[in-house]
Protein backbone atom coordinates (compact mmCIF):
# COMPACT_ATOMS: atom_id res chain seq x y z
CA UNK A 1 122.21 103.03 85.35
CA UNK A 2 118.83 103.67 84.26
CA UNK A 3 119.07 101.48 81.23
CA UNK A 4 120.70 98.33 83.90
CA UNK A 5 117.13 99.28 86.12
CA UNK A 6 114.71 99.16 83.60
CA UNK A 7 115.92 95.28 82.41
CA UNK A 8 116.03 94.55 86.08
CA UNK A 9 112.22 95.86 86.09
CA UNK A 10 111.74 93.61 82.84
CA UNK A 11 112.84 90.32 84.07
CA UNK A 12 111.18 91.20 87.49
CA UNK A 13 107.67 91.81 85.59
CA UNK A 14 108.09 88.40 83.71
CA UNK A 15 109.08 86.42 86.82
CA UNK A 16 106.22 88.13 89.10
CA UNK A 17 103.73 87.45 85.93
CA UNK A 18 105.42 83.39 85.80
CA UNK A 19 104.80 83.02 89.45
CA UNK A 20 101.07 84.42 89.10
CA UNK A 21 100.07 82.00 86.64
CA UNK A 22 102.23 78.88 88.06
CA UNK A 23 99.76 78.99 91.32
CA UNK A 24 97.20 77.04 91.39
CA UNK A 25 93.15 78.18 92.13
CA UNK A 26 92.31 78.78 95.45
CA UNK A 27 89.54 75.78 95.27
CA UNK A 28 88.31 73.71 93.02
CA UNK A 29 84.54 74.54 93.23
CA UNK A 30 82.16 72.76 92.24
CA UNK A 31 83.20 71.31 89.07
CA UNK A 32 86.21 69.64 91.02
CA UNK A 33 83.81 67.77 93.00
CA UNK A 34 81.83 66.40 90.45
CA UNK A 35 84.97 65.65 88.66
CA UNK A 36 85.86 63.01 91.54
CA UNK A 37 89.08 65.19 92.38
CA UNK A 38 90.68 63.02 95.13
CA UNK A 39 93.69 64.30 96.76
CA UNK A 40 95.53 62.08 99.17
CA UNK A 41 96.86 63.68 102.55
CA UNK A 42 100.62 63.97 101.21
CA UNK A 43 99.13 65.24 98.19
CA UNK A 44 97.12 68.00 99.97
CA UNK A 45 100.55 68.61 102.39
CA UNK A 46 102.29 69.29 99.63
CA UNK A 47 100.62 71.46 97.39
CA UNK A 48 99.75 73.66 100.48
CA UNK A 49 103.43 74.18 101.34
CA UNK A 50 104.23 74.65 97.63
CA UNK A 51 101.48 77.28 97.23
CA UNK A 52 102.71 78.92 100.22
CA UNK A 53 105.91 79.36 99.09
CA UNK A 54 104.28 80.53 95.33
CA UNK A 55 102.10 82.88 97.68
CA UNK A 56 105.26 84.21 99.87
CA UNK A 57 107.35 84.56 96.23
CA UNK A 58 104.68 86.25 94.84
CA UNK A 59 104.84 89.06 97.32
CA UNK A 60 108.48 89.42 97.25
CA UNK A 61 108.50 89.83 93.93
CA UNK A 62 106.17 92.49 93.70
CA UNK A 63 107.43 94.26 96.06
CA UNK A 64 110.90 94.41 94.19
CA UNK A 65 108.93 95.93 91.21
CA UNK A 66 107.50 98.34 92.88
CA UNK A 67 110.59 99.46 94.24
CA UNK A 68 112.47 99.05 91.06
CA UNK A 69 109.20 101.43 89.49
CA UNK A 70 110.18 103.56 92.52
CA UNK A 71 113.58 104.02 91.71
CA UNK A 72 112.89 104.65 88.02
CA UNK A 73 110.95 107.50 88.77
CA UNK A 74 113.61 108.87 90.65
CA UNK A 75 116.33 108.43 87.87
């Protein structure tokens, strides 16, 4: 049991460290501006909502290894 935990924990830790570093910065600053970054309205639509569901993932994923930590510390 512990041994089926722990690679849960493993693949959670790799999928909650993949979803970190798929999201995108928060804003561009100010070298975004200078760069002429133009996003379209779709464009801007879209990467919200995919963010968002990044974001939401994110969270859910953590929280499943904290609670797989949890349980290891029980076992």
């Amino acid at each position: 049991m512990t041994i089926f935990v722990t690679v849960l924990q493993v693949l959670t830790g790799i999928a909650l460290i993949l979803a970190v570093l798929i999201q995108s910065g928060k804003n561009a600053g100010l070298s975004g501006s200078i760069a002429g970054v133009a996003d379209t309205f779709m464009a801007k639509g879209k990467a919200k909502s995919v963010d968002a569901k990044l974001a939401r993932a994110t969270k859910w994923i953590g929280a499943a290894f904290v609670v797989l930590t949890l349980v290891l510390n029980v076992l």
